[in-house]
C-alpha atoms as a PDB file:
ATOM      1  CA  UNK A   1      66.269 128.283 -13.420  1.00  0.00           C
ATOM      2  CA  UNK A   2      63.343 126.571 -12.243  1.00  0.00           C
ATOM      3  CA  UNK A   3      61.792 126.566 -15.983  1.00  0.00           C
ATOM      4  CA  UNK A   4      60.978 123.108 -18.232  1.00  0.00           C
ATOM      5  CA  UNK A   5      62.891 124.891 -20.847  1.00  0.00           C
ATOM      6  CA  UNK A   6      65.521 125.487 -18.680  1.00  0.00           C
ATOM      7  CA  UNK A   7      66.016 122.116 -17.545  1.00  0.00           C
ATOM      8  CA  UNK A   8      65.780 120.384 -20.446  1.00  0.00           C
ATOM      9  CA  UNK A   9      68.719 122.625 -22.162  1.00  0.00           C
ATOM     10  CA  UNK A  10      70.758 121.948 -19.190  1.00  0.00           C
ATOM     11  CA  UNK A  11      70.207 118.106 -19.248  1.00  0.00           C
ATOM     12  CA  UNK A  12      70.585 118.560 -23.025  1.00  0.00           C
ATOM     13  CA  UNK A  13      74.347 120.571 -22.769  1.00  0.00           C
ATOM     14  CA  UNK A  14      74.775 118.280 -20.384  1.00  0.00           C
ATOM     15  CA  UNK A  15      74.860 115.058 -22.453  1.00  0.00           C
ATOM     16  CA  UNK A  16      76.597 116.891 -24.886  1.00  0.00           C
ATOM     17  CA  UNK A  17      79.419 117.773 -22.792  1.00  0.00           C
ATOM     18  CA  UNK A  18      79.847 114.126 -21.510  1.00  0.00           C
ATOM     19  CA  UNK A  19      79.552 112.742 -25.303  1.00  0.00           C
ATOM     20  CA  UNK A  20      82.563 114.954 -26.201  1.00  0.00           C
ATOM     21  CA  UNK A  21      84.379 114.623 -23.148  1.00  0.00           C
ATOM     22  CA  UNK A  22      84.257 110.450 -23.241  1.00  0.00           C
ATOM     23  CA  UNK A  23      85.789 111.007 -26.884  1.00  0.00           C
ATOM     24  CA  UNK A  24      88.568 113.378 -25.121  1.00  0.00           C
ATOM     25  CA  UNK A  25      91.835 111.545 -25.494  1.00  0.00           C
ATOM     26  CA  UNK A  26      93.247 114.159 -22.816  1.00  0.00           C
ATOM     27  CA  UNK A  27      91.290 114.586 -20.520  1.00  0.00           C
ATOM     28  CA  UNK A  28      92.843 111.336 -18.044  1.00  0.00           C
ATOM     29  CA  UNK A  29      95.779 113.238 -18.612  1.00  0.00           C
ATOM     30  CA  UNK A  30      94.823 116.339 -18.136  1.00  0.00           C
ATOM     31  CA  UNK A  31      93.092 115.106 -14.517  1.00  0.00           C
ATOM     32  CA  UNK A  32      96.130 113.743 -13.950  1.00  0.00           C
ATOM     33  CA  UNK A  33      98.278 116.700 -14.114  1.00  0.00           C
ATOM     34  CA  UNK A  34      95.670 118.893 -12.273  1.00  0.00           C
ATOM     35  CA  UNK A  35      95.820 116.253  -9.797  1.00  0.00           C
ATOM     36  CA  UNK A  36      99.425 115.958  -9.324  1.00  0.00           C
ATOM     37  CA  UNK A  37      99.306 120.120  -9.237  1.00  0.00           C
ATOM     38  CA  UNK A  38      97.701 119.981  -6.165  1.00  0.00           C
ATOM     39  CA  UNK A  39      98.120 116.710  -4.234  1.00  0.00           C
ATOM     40  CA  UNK A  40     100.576 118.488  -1.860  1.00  0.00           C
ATOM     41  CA  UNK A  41      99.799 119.405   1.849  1.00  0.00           C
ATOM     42  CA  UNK A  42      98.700 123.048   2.583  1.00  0.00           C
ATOM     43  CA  UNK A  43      99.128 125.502   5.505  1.00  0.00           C
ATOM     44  CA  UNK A  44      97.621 128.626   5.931  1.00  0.00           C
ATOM     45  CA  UNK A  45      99.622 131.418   8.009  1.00  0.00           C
ATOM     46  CA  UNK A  46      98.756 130.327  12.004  1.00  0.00           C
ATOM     47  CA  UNK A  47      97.456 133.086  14.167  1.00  0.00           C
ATOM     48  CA  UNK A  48      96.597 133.410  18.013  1.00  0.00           C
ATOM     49  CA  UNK A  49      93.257 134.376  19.831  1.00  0.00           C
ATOM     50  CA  UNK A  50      93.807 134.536  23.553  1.00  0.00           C
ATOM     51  CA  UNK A  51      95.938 131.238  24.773  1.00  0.00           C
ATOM     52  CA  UNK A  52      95.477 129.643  21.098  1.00  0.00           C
ATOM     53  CA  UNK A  53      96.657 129.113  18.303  1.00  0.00           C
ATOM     54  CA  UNK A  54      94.587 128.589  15.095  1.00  0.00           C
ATOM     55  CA  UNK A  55      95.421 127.580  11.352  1.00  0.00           C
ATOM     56  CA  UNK A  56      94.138 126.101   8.516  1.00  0.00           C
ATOM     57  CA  UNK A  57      95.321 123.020   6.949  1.00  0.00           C
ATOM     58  CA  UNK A  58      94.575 120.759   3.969  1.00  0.00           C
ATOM     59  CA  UNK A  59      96.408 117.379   3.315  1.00  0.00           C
ATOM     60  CA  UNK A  60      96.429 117.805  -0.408  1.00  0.00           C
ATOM     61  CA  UNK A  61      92.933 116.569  -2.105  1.00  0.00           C
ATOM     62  CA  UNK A  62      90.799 117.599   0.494  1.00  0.00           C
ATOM     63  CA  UNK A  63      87.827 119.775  -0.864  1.00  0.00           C
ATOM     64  CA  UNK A  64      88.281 121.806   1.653  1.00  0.00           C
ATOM     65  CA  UNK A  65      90.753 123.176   4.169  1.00  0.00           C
ATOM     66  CA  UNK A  66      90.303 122.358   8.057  1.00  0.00           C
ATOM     67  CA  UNK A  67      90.430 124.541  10.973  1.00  0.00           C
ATOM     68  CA  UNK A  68      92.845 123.469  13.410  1.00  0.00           C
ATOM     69  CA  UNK A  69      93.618 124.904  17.028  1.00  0.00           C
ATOM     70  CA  UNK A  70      95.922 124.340  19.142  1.00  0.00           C
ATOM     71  CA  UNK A  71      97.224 124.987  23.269  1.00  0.00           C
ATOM     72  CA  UNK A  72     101.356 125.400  22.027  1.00  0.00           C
ATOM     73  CA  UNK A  73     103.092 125.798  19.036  1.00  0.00           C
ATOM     74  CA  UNK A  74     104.622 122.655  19.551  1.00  0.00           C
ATOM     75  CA  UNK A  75     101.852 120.740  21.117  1.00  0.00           C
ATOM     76  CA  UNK A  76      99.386 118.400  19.153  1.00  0.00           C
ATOM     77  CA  UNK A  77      96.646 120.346  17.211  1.00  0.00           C
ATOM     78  CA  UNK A  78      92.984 119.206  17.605  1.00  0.00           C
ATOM     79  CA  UNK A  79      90.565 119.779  14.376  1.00  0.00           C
ATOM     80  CA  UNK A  80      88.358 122.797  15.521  1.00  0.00           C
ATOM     81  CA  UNK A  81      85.798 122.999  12.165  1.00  0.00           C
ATOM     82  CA  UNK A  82      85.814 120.545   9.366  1.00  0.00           C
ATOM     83  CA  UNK A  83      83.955 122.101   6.377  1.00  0.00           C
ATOM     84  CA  UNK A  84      83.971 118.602   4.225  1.00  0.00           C
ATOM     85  CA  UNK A  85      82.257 117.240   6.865  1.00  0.00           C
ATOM     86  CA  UNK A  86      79.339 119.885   6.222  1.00  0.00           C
ATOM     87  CA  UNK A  87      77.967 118.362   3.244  1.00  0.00           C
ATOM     88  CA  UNK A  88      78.205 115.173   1.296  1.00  0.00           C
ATOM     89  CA  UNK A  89      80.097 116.084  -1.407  1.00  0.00           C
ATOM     90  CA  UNK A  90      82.371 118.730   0.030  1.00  0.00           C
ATOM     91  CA  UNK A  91      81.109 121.428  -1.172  1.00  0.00           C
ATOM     92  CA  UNK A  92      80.497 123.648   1.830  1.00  0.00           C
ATOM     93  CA  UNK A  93      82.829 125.993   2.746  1.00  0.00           C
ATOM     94  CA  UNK A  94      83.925 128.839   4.818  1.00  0.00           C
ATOM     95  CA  UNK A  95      83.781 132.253   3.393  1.00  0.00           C
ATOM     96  CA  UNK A  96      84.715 134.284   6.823  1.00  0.00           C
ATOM     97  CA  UNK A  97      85.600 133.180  10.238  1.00  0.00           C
ATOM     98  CA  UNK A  98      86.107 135.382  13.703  1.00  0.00           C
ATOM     99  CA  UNK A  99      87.826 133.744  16.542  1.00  0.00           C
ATOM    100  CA  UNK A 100      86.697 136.515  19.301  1.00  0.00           C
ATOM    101  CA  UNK A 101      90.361 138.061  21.542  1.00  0.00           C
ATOM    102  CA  UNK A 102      89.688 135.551  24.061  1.00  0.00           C
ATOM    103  CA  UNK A 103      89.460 132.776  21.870  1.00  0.00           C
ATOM    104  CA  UNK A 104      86.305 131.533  23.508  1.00  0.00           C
ATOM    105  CA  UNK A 105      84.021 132.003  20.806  1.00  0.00           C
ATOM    106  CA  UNK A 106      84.370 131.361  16.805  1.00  0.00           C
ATOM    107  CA  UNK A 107      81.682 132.367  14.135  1.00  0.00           C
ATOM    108  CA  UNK A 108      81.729 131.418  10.704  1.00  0.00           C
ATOM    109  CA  UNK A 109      79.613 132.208   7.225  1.00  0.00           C
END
């Protein structure tokens, strides 16, 4: 990947792509669908570790979902890990968390 060669076809497929997709008569409507799709808040099942509870949550466009934790079911939930706050551009994510049985330590990949 590192190659000349291989950069330059990149860059090259790359210009490419753009020059047919500015052309693209649907492809604002097409976003716009895909957008619509999944511009809707997300919860993941909550679970508990010791006194906790944990769940993930993301408000709709997020790249990402959030770790939340919290003392009650009913009480206010405090963000625990923030993956889009990881990198720039939101691409860092979790692949694997472990919240140990006491709920006093989390590790995550």
């Amino acid at each position: 990947p590192d190659a000349e060669e291989v950069k330059e076809f990149v860059e090259k497929q790359v210009k490419l792509s753009d020059s047919v997709l500015k052309t693209c008569e649907t492809k604002e409507k097409l976003h716009e669908k895909i957008t619509k799709l999944i511009d809707h808040p997300r919860y993941d099942t909550p679970f508990k570790r010791g006194n906790s509870y944990f769940y993930f949550h993301n408000t709709g466009l997020q790249a990402q979902s959030v770790l939340y934790i919290q003392d009650e079911l009913d009480s206010e939930a405090e963000i625990l890990l923030d993956p889009n706050t990881l990198s720039d551009d939101g691409t860092v994510s979790l692949s694997s968390i472990a919240i140990s049985e006491d709920a006093k330590y989390l590790a995550y990949g």
